[in-house]
Protein backbone atom coordinates (compact mmCIF):
# COMPACT_ATOMS: atom_id res chain seq x y z
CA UNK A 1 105.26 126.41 103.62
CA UNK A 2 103.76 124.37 106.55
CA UNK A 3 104.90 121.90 107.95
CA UNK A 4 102.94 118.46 108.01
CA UNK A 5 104.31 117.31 110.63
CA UNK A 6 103.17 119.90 112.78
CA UNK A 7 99.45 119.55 111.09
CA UNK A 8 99.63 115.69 111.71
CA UNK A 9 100.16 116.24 115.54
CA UNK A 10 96.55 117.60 115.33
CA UNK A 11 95.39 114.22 115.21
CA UNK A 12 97.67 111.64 116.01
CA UNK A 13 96.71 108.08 116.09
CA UNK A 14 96.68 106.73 119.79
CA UNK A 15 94.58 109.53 120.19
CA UNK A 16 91.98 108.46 117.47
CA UNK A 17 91.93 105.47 118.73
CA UNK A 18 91.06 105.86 122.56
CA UNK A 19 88.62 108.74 121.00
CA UNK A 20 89.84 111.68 123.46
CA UNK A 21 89.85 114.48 121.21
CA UNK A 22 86.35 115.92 120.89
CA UNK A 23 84.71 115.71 117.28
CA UNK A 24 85.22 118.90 115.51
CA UNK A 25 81.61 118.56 114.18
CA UNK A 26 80.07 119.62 117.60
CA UNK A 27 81.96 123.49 116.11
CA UNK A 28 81.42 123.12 113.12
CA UNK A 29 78.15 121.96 112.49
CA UNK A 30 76.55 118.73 110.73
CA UNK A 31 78.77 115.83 109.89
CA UNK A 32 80.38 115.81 106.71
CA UNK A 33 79.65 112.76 105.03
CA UNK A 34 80.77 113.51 101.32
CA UNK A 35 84.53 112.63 101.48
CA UNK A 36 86.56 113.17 98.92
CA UNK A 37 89.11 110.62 98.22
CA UNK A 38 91.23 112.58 95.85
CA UNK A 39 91.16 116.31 97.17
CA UNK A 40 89.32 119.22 95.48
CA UNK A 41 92.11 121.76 95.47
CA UNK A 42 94.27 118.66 93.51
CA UNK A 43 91.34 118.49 91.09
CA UNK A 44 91.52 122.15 90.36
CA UNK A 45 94.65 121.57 88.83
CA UNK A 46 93.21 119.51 86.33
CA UNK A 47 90.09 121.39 85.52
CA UNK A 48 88.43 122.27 81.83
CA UNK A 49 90.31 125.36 80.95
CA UNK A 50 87.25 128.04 81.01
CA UNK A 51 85.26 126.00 82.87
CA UNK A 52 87.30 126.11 86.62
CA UNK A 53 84.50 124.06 88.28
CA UNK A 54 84.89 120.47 86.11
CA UNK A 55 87.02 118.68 84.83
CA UNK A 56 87.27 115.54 82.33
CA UNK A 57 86.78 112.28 84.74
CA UNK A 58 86.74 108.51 83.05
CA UNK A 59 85.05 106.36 84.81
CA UNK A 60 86.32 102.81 85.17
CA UNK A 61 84.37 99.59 84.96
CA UNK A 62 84.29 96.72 86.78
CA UNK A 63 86.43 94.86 84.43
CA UNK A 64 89.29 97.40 84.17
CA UNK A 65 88.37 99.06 81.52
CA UNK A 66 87.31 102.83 81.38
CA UNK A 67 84.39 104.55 80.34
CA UNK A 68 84.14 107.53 77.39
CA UNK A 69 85.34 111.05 79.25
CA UNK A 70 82.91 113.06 80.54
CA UNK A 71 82.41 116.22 82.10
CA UNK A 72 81.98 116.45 86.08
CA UNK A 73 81.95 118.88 88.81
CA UNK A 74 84.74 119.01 90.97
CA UNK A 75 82.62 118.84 94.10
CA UNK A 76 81.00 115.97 93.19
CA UNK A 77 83.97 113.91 91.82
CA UNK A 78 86.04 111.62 93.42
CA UNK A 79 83.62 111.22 96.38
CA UNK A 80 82.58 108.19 98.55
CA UNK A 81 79.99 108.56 100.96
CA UNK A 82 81.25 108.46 104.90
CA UNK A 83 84.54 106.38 103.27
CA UNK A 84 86.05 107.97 106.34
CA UNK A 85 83.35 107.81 108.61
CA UNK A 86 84.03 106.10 112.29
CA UNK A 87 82.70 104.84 115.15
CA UNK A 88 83.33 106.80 118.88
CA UNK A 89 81.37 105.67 121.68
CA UNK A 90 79.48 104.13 119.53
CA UNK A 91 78.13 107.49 117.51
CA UNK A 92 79.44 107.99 113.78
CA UNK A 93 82.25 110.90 113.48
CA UNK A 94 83.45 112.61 110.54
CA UNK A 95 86.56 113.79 112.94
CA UNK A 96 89.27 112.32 110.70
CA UNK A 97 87.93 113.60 107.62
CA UNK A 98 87.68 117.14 109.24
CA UNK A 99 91.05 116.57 111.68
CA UNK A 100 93.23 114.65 110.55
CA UNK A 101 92.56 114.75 105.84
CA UNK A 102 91.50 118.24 106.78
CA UNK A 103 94.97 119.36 107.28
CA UNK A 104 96.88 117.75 104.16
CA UNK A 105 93.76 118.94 102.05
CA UNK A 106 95.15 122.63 103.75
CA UNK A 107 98.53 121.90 103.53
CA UNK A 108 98.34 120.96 99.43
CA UNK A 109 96.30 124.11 98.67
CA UNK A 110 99.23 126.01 100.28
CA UNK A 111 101.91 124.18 98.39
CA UNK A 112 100.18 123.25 94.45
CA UNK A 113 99.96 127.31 94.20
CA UNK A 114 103.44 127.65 94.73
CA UNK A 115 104.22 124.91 92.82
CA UNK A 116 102.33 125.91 89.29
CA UNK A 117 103.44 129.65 89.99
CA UNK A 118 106.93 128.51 90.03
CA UNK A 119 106.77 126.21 87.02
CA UNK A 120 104.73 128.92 85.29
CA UNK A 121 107.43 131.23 85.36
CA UNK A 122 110.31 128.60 84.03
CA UNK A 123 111.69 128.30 87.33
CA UNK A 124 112.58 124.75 89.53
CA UNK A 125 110.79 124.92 92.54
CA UNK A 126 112.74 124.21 95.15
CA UNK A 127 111.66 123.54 98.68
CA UNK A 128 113.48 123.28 102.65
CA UNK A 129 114.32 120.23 104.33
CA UNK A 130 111.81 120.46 106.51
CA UNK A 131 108.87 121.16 103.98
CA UNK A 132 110.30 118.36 101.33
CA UNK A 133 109.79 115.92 104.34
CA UNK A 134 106.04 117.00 104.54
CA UNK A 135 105.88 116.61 100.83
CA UNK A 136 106.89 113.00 100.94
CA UNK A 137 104.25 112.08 103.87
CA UNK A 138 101.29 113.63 101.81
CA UNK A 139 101.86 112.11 98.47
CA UNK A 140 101.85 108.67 100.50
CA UNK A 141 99.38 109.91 102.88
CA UNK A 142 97.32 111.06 99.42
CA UNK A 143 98.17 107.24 98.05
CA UNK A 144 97.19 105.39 101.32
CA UNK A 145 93.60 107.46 101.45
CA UNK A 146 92.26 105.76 98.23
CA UNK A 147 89.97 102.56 97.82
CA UNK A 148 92.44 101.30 95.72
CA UNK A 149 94.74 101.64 98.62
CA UNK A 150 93.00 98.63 99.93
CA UNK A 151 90.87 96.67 97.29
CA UNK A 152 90.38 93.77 98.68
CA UNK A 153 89.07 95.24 101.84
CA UNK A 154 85.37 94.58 102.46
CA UNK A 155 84.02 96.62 105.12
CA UNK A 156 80.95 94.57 105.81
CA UNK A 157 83.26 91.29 106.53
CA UNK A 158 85.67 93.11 108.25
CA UNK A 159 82.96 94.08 110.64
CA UNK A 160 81.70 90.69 111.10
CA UNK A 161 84.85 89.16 111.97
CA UNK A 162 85.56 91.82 114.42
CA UNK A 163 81.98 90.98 116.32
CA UNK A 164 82.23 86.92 115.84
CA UNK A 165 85.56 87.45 117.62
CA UNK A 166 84.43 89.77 120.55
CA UNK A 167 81.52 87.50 120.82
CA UNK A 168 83.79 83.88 121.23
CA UNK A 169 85.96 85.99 123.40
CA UNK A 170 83.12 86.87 126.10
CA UNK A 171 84.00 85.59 129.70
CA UNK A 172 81.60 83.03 130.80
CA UNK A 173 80.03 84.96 133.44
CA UNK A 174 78.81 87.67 130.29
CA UNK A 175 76.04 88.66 130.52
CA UNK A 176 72.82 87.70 128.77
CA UNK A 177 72.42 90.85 127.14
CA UNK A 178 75.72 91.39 125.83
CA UNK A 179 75.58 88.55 123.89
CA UNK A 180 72.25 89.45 122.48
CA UNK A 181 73.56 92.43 121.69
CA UNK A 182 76.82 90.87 119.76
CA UNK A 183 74.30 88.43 117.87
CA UNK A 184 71.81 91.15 116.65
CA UNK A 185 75.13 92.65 115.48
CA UNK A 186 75.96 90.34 113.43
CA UNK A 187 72.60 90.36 111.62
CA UNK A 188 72.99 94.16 110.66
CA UNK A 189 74.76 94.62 107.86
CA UNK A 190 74.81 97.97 108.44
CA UNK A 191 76.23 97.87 111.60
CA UNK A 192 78.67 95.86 110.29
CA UNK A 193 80.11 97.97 107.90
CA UNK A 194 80.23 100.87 110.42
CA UNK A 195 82.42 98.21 112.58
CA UNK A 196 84.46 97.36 109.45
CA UNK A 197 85.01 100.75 108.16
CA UNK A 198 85.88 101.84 111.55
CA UNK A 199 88.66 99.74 111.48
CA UNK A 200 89.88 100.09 107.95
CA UNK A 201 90.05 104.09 108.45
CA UNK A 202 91.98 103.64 111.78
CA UNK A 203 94.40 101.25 109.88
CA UNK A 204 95.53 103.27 107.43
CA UNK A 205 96.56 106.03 109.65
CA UNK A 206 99.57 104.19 111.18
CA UNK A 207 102.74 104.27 109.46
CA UNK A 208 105.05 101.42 109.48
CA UNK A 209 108.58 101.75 110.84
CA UNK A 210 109.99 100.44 107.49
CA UNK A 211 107.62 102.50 105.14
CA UNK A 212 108.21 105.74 107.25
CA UNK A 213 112.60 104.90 107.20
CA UNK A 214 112.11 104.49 103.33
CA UNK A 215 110.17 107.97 103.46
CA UNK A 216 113.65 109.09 103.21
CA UNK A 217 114.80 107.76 100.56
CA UNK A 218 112.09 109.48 97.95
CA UNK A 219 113.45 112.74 96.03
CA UNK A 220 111.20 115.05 94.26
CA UNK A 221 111.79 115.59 90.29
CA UNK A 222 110.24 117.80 87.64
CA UNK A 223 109.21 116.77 84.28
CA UNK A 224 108.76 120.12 81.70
């Protein structure tokens, strides 16, 4: 199995946040914008039997509660438009969707086969040192991707505070224009929530000192 370690060095986060690697979109074509927040190939494991390319989905409400089941393709579940989208020199990139998700999404297609062919067959899959330490980053990597990861979060009023403080923080001697430009900012809510989501998706690719130590703490059981 891969390692994730060596698949998160791809994209690590100083260098996401100083924007030195190059977007992988300039290879690979247009930017992705439909992001899927809980990955395909985990989907697949839940899908109709017969019918490989849906699944049952329940959609929850606003008040908790969830909606009848109904059927849904895979491709088009789970998905939040640009959720991971940021800003690089001031252009939108899909480069941690493709770079840095890109990997784990790789990584878990490796791994769930090997997983279901093992548990298929009666057997305890078992897994190195090394690989069970990549297991335990993705499923909180997997947690830490979702909205629900941050609920509260509102990328609009992130943005704004982010602006309203860059704008009080100009030196005197600023010029005219770059406070015009700060103030038309902050009557785009569009450009707002680029700002905000910017920063959310940058956020939540640092781990903590005390979340990664506990990392080590987490075994991996089987219930057949």
């Amino acid at each position: 199995m891969a390692c994730w370690k060596t698949l998160q060095s791809e994209v690590k986060p100083d260098a996401v946040n100083a924007g030195k690697r190059e977007a992988r979109q300039s290879t690979m074509g247009a930017r992705a914008t439909n992001h899927h927040v809980v990955p395909q190939v985990l989907q697949k494991a839940f899908s109709i039997q017969n019918d490989p390319k849906r699944l049952w989905r329940a959609k929850r409400s606003e008040n908790g509660t969830y909606k009848d089941p109904e059927r849904k393709l895979i491709e088009k579940a789970f998905v939040v438009r640009d959720y991971y989208t940021i800003l690089e020199n001031g252009e939108l990139s899909d480069r941690i969707e493709r770079n840095f998700y890109g990997p784990i999404d790789d990584f878990l297609g490796r791994l769930l086969p090997e997983v279901m062919d093992a548990l298929t067959r009666g057997a305890v899959p078992r897994f190195s040192p090394q690989a069970l330490s990549s297991l335990r980053e993705v499923v909180l990597r997997m947690a830490m991707r979702t909205p629900d990861f941050v609920p509260e979060h509102d990328d609009v009023e992130m943005g704004r505070q982010v602006a309203a403080s860059t704008l009080s923080g100009l030196p005197e001697d600023a010029s005219a224009v770059d406070r015009e430009k700060l103030l038309s900012i902050l009557d785009e809510p569009r450009k707002l929530r680029e700002i905000g989501r910017s920063v959310r998706v940058k956020a939540t690719l640092n781990l903590s000192p005390r979340i990664d130590a506990s990392l080590s703490d987490l075994d991996v059981r089987w219930a057949v």
